[in-house]
N, C-alpha and C. Protein backbone atom coordinates (compact mmCIF):
# COMPACT_ATOMS: atom_id res chain seq x y z
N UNK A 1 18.02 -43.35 -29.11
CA UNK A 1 18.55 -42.24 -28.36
C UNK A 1 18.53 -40.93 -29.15
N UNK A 2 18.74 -40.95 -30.32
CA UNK A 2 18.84 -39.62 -31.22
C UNK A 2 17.16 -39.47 -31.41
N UNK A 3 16.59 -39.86 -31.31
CA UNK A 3 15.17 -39.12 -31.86
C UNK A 3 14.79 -38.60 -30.39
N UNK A 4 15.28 -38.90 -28.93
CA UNK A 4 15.07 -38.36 -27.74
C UNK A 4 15.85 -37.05 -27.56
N UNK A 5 17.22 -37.03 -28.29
CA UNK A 5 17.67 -36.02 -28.23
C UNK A 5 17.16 -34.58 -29.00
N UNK A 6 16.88 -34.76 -30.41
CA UNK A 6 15.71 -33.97 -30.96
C UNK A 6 14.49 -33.60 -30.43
N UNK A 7 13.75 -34.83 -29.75
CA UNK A 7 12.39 -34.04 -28.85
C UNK A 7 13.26 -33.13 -27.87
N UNK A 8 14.02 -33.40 -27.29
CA UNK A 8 14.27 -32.21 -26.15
C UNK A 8 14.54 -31.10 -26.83
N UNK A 9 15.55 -31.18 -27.99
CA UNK A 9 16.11 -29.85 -28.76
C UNK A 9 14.55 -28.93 -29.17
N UNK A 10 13.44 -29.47 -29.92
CA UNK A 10 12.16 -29.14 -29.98
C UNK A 10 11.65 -28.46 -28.42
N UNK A 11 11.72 -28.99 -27.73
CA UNK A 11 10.89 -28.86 -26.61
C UNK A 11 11.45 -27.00 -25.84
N UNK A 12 13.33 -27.57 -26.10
CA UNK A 12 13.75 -26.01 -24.93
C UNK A 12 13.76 -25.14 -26.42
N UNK A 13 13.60 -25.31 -27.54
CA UNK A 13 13.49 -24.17 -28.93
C UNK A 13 11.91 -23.25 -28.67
N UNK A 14 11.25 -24.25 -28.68
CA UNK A 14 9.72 -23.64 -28.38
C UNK A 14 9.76 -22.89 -27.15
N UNK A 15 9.98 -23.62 -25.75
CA UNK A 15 9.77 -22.81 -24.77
C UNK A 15 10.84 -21.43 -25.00
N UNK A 16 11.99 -21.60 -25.70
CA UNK A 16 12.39 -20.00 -25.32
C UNK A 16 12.12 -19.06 -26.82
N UNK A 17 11.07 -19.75 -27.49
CA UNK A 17 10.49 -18.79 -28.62
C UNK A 17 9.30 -18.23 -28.46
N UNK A 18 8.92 -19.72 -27.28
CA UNK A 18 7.69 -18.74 -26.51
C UNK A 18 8.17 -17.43 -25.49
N UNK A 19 8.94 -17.91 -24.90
CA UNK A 19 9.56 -16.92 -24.13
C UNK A 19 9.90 -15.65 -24.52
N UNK A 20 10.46 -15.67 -25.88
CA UNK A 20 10.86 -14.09 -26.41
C UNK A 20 9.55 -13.39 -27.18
N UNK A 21 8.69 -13.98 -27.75
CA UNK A 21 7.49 -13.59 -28.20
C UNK A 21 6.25 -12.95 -26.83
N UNK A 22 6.19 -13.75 -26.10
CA UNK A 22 5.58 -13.05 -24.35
C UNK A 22 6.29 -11.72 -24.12
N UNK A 23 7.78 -11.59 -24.39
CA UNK A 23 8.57 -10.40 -24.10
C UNK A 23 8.35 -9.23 -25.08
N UNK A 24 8.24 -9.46 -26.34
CA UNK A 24 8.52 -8.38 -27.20
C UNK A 24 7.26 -7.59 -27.40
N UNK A 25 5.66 -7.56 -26.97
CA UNK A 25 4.92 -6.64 -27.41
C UNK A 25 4.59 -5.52 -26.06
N UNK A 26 4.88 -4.30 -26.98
CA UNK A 26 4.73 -2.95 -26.12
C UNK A 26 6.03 -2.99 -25.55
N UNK A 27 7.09 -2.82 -26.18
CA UNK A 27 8.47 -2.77 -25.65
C UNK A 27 8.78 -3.71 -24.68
N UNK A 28 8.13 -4.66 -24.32
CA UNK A 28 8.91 -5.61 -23.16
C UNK A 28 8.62 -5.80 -21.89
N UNK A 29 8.13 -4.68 -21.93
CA UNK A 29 7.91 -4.20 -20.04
C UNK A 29 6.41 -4.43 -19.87
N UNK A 30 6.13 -5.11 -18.23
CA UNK A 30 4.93 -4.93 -18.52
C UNK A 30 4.70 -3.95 -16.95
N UNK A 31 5.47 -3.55 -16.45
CA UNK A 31 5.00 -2.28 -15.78
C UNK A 31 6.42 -1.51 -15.13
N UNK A 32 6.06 -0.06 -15.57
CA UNK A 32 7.13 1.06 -15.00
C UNK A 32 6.76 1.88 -13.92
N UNK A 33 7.18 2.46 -12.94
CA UNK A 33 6.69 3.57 -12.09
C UNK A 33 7.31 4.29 -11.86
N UNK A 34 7.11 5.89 -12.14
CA UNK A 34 7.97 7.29 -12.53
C UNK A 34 6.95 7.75 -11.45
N UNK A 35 7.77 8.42 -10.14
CA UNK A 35 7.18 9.75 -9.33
C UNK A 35 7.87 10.90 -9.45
N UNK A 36 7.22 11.86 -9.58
CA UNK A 36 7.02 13.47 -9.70
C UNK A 36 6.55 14.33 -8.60
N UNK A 37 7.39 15.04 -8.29
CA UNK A 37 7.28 15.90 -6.95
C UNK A 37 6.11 16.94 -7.73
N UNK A 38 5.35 17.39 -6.89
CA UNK A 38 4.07 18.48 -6.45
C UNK A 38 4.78 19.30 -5.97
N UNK A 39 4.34 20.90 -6.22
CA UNK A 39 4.81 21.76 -5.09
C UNK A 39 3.71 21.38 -3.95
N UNK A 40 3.03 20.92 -3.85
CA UNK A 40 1.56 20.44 -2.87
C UNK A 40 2.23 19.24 -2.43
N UNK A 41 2.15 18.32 -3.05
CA UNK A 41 2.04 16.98 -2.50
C UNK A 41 3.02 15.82 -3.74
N UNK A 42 3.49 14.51 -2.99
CA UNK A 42 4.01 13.91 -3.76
C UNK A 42 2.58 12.97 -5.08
N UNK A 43 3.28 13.28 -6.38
CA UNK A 43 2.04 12.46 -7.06
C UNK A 43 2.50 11.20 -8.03
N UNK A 44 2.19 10.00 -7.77
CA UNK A 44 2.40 8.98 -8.38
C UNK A 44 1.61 8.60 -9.13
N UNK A 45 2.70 8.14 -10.32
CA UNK A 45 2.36 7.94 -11.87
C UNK A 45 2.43 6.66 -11.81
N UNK A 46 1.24 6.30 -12.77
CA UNK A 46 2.24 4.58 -12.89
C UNK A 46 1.72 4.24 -14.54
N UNK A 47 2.43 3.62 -15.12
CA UNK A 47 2.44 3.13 -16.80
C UNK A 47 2.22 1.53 -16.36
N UNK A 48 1.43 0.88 -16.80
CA UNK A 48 1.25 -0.88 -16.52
C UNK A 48 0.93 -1.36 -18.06
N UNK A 49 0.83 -2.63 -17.98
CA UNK A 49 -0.04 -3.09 -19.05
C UNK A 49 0.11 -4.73 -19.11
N UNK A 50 -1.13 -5.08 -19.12
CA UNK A 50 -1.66 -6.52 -19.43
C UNK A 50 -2.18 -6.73 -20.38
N UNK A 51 -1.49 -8.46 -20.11
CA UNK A 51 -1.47 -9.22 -21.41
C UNK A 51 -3.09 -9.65 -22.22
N UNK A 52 -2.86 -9.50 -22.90
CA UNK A 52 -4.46 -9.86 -24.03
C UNK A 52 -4.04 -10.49 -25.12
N UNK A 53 -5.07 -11.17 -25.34
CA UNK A 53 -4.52 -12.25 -26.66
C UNK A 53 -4.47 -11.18 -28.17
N UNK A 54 -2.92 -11.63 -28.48
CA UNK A 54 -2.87 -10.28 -30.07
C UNK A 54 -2.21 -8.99 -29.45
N UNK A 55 -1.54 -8.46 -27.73
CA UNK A 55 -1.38 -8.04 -27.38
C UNK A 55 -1.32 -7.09 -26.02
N UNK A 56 -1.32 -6.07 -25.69
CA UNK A 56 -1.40 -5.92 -24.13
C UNK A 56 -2.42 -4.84 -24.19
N UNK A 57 -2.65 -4.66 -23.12
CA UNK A 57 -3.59 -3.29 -22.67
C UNK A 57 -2.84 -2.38 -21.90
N UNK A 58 -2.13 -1.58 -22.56
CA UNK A 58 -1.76 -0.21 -22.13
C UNK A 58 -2.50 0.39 -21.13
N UNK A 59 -2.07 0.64 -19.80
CA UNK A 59 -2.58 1.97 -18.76
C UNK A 59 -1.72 2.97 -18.54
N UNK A 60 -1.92 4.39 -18.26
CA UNK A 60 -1.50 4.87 -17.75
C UNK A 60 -2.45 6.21 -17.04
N UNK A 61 -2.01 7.11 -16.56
CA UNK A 61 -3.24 7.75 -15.66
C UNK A 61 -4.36 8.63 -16.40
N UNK A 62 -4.03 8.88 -17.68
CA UNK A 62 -4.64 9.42 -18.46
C UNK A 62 -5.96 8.41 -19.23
N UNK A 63 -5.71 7.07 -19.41
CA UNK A 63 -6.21 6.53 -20.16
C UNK A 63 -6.12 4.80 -20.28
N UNK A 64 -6.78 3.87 -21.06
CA UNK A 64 -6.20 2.27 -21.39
C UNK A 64 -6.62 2.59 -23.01
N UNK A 65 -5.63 1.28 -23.78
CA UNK A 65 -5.92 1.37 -24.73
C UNK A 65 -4.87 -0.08 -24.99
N UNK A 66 -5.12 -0.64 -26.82
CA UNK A 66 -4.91 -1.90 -26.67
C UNK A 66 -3.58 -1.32 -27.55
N UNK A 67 -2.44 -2.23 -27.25
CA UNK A 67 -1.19 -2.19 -27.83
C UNK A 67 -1.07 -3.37 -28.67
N UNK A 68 -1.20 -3.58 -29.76
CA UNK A 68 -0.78 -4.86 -30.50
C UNK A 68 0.62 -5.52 -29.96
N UNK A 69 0.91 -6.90 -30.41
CA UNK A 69 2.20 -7.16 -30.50
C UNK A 69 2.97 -6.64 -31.22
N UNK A 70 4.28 -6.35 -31.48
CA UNK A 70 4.98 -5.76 -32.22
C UNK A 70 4.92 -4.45 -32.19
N UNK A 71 4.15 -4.09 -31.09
CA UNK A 71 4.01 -2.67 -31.63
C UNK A 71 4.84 -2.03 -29.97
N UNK A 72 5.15 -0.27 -30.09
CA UNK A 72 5.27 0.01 -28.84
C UNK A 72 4.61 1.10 -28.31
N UNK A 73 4.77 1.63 -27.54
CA UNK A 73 3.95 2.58 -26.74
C UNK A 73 4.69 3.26 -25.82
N UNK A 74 4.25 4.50 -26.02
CA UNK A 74 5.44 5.96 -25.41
C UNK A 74 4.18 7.09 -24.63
N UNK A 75 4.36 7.09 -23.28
CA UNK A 75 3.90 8.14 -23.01
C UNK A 75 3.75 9.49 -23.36
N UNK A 76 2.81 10.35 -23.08
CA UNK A 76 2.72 11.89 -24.31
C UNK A 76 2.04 12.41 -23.20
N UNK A 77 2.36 14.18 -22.72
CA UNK A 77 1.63 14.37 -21.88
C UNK A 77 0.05 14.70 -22.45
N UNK A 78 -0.81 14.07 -21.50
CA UNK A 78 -2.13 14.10 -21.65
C UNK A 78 -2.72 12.59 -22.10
N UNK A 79 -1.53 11.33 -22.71
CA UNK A 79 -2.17 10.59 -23.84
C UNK A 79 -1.02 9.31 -23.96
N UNK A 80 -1.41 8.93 -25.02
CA UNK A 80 -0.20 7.73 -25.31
C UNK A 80 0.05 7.80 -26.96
N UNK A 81 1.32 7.27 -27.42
CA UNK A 81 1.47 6.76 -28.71
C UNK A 81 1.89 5.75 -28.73
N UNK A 82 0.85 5.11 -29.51
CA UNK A 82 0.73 3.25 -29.97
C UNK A 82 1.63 3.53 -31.54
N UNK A 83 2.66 2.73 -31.45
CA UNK A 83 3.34 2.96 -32.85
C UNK A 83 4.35 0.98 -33.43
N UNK A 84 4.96 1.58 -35.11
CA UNK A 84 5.73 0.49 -35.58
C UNK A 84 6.43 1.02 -36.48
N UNK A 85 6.99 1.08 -37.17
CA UNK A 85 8.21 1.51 -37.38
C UNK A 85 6.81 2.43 -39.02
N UNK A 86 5.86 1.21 -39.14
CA UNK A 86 5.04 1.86 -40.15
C UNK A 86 3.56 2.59 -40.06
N UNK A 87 3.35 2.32 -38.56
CA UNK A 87 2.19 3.14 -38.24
C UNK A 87 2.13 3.77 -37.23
N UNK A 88 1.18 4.74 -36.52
CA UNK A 88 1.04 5.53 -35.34
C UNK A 88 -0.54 5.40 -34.79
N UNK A 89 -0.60 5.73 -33.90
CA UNK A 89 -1.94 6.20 -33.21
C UNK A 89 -1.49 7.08 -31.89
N UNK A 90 -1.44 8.19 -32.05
CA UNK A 90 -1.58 9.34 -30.92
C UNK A 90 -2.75 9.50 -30.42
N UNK A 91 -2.52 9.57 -29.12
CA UNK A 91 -4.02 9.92 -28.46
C UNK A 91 -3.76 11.14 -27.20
N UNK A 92 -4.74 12.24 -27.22
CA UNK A 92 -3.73 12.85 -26.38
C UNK A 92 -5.75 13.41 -26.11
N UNK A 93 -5.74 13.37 -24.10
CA UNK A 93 -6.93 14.00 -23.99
C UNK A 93 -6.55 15.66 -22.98
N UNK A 94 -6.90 16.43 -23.21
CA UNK A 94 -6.11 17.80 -22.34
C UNK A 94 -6.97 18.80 -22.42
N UNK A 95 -7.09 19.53 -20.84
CA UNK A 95 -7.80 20.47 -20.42
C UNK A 95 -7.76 21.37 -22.12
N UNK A 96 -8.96 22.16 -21.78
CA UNK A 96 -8.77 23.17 -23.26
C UNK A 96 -9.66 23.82 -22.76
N UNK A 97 -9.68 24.97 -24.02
CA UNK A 97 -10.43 26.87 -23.77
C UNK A 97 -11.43 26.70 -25.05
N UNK A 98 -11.15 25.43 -25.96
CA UNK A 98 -11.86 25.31 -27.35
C UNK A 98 -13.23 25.31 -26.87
N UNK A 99 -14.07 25.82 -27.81
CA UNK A 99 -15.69 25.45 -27.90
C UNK A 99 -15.55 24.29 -29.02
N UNK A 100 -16.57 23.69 -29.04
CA UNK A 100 -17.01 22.56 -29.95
C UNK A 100 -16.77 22.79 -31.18
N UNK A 101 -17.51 24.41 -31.72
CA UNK A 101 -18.06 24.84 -32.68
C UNK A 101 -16.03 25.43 -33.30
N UNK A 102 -15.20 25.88 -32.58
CA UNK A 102 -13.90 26.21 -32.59
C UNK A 102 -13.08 24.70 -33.61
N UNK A 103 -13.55 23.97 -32.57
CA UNK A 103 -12.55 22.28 -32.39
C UNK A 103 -13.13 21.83 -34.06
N UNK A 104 -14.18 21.45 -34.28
CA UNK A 104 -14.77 21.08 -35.70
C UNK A 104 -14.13 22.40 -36.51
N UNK A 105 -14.21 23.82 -36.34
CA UNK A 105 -13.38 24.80 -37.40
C UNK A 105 -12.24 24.05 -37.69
N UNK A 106 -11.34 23.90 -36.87
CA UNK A 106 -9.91 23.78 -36.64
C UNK A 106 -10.02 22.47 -37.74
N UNK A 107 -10.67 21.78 -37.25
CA UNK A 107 -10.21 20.26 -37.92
C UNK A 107 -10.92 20.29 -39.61
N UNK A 108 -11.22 21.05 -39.83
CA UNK A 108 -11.92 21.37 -41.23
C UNK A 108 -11.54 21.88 -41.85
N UNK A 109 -10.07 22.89 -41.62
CA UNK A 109 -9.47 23.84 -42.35
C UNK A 109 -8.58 22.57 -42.28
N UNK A 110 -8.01 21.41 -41.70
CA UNK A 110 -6.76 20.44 -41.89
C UNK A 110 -7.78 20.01 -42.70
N UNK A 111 -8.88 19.39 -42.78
CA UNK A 111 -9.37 18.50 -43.93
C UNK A 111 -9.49 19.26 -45.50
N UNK A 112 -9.45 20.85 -45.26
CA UNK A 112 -8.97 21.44 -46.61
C UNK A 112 -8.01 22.03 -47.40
N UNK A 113 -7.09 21.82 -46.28
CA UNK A 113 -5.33 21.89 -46.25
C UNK A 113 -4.95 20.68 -47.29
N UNK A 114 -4.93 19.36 -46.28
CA UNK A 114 -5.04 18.02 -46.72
C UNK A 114 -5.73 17.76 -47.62
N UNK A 115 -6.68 18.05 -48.61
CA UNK A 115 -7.53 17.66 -49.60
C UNK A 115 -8.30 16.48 -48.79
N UNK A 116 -8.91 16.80 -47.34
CA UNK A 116 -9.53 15.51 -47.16
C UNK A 116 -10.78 15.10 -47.23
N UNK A 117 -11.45 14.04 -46.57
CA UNK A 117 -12.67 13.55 -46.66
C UNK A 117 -13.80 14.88 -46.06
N UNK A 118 -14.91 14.79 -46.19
CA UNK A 118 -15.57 15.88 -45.63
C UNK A 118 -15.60 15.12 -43.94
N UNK A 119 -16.02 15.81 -42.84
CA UNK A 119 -16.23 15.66 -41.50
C UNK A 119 -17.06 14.62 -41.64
N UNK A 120 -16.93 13.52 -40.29
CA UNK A 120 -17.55 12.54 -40.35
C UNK A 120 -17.81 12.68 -38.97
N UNK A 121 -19.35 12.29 -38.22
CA UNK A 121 -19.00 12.72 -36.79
C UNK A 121 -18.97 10.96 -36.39
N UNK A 122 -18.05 10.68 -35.52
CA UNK A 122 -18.35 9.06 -34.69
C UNK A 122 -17.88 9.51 -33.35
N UNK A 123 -18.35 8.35 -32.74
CA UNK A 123 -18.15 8.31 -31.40
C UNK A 123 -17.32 7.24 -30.56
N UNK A 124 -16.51 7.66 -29.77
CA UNK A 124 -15.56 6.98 -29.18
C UNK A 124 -14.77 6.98 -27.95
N UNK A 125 -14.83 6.02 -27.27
CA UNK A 125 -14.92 6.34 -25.60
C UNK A 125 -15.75 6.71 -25.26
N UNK A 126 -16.99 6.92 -25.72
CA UNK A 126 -18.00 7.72 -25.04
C UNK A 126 -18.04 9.56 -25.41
N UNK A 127 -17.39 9.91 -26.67
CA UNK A 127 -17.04 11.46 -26.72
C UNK A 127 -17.51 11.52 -28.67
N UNK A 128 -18.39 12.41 -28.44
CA UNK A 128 -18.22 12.62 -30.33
C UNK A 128 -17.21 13.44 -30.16
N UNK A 129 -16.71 12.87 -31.39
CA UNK A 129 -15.35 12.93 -32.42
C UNK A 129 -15.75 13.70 -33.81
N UNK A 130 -15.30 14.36 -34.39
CA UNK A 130 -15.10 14.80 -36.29
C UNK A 130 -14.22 14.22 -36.37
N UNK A 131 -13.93 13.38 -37.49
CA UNK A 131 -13.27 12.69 -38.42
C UNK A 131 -13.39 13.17 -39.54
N UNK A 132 -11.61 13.31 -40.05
CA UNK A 132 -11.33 13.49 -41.47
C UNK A 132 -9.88 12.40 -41.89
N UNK A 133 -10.30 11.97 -43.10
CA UNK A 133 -9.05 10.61 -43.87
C UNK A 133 -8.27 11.85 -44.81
N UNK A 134 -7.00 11.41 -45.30
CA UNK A 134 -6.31 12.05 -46.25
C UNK A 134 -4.89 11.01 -46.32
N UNK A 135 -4.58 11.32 -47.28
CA UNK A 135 -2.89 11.06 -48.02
C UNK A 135 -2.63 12.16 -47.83
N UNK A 136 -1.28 12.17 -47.15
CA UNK A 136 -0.07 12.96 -46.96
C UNK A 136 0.84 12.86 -48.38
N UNK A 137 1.43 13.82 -47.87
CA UNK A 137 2.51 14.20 -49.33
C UNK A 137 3.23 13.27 -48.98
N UNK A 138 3.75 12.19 -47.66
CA UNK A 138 4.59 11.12 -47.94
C UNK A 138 3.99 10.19 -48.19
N UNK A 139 2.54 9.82 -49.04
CA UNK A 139 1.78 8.64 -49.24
C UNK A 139 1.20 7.90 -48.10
N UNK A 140 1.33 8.65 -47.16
CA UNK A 140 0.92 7.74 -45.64
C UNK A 140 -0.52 8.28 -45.84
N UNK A 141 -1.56 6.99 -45.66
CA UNK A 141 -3.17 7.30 -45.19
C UNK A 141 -3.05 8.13 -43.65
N UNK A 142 -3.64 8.81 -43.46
CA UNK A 142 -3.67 9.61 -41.82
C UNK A 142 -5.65 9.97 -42.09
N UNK A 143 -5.29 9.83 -40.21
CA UNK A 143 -6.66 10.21 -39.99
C UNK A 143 -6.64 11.11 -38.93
N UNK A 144 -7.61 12.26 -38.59
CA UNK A 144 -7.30 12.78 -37.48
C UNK A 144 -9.00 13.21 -37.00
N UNK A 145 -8.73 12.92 -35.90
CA UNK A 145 -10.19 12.84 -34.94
C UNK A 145 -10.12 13.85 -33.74
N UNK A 146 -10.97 14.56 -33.35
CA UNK A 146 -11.58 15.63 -32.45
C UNK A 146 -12.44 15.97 -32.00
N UNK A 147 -12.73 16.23 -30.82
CA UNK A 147 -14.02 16.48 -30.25
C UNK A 147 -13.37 17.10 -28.54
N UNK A 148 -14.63 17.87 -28.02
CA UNK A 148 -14.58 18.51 -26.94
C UNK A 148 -15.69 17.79 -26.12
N UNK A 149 -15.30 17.48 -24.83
CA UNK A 149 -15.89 16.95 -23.71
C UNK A 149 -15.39 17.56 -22.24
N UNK A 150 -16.32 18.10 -21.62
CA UNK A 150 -16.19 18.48 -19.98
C UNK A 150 -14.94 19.66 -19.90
N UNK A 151 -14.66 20.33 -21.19
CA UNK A 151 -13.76 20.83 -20.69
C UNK A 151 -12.59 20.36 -21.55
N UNK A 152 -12.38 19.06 -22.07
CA UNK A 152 -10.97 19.11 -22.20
C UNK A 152 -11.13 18.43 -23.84
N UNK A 153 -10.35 18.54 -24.25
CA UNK A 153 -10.06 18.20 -26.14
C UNK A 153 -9.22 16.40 -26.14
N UNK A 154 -10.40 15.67 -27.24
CA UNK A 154 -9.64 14.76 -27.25
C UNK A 154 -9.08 14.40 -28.65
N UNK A 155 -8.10 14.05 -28.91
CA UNK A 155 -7.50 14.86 -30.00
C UNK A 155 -6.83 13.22 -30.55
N UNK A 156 -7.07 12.38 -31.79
CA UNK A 156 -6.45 11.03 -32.22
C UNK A 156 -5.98 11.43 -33.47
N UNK A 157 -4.75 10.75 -33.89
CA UNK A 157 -4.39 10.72 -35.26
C UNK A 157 -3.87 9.46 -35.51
N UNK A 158 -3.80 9.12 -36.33
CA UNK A 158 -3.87 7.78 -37.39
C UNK A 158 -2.74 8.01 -38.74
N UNK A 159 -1.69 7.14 -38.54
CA UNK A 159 -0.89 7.56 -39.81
C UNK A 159 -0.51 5.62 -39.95
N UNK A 160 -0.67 5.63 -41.18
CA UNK A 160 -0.30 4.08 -41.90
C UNK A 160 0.43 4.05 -43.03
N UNK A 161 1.54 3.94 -42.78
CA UNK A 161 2.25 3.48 -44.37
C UNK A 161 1.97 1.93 -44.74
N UNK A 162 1.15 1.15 -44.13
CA UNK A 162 0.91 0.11 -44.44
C UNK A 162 -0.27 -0.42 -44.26
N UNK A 163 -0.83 -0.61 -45.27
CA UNK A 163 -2.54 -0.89 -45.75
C UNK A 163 -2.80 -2.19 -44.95
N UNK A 164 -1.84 -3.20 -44.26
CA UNK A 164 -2.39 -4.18 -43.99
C UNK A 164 -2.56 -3.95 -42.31
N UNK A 165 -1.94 -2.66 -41.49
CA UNK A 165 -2.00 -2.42 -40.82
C UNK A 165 -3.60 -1.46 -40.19
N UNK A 166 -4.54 -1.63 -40.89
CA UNK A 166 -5.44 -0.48 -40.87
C UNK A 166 -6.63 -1.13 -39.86
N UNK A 167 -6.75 -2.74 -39.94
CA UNK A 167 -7.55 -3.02 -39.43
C UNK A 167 -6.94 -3.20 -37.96
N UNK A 168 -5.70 -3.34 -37.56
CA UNK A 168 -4.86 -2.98 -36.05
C UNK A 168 -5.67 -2.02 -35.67
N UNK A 169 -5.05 -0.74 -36.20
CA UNK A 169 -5.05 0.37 -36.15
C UNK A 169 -6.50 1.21 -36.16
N UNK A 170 -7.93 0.18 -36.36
CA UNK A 170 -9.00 0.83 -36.07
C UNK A 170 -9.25 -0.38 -34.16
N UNK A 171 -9.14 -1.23 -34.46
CA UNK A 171 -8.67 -1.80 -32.79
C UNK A 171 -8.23 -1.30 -31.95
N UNK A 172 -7.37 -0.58 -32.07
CA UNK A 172 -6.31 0.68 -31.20
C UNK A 172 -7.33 1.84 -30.73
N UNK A 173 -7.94 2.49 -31.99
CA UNK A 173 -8.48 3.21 -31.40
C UNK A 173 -9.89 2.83 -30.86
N UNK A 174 -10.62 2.23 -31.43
CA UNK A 174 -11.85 1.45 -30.46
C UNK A 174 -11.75 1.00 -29.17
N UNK A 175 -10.64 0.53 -28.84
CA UNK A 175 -9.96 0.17 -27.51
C UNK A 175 -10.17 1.30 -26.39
N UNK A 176 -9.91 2.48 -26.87
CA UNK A 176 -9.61 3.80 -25.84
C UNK A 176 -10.79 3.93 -25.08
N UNK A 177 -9.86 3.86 -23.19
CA UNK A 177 -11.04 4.03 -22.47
C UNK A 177 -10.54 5.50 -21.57
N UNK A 178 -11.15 6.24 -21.43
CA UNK A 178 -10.62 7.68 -20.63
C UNK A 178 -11.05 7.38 -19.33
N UNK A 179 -9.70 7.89 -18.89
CA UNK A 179 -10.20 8.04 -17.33
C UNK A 179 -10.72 9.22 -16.58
């Protein structure tokens, strides 16, 4: 009788450790809906996100992108922030007046502010990006990425106080799909 009583104790431990682990990545929720009056018309927002193995897939009307477990995610107008108490990824895409040739200035005077890497161009979502790496004066690695498309600026930054977090944190942003 006692070794039956232990399998069950095993059995409801797992199911509600499975249970709280399903709950905890990307704050918990797996969908919110916030409406906002138009002076035109009523316009509905919606924030969702599904489950993926290692974490969820963040939507919202701006964008998808992958949320690790443990991690959470905060709407930003234009974008999202994927964060942990030790890393970030901002993503923010928004109408703009920048030229190309402006957007690469801008991000080149931070890469000589920052003592950073020289411009790196990659591509992502479908948009070239300039990329520059640096240490911050609080020891955090940061990265910050830019580029102009159709009109509007898409603008990523990258901050890690934790080196084991870096390979997440290039997942995160490879993930990003614009809408």
């Amino acid at each position: 009788m006692p070794v039956i009583k232990k399998l069950f104790f095993i059995i409801i431990l797992t199911v509600v450790i499975g249970s709280m682990s399903f709950m905890a990545g990307c704050g918990g929720s797996t969908s919110t809906a916030t409406t906002k009056a138009s002076s035109e018309s009523e316009v509905q927002e919606t924030t969702a996100a599904s489950k993926v193995e290692g974490g969820e897939i963040y939507i919202n009307k701006d964008l998808s992108i992958f949320c690790p477990d443990m991690w959470d995610a905060l709407d930003v107008p234009g974008g999202v922030q994927i964060y942990t108490s030790t890393s970030t990824v901002l993503v923010t895409f928004l109408e703009s007046t920048v030229t190309e040739a402006e957007d690469k200035a801008a991000l080149e005077g931070e890469s000589k502010q920052n003592s950073g890497t020289p411009l790196e161009e990659v591509t992502i979502a479908g948009i070239k990006l300039f990329k520059t790496s640096f240490t911050a004066s609080d020891s955090s690695e940061q990265s910050l990425y830019s580029g102009i498309s159709n009109g509007k600026q898409l603008k990523i930054k990258t901050i890690s106080k934790n080196s084991k977090n870096n390979d997440l944190i290039k997942s995160v942003v490879e993930s990003l799909i614009l809408k």
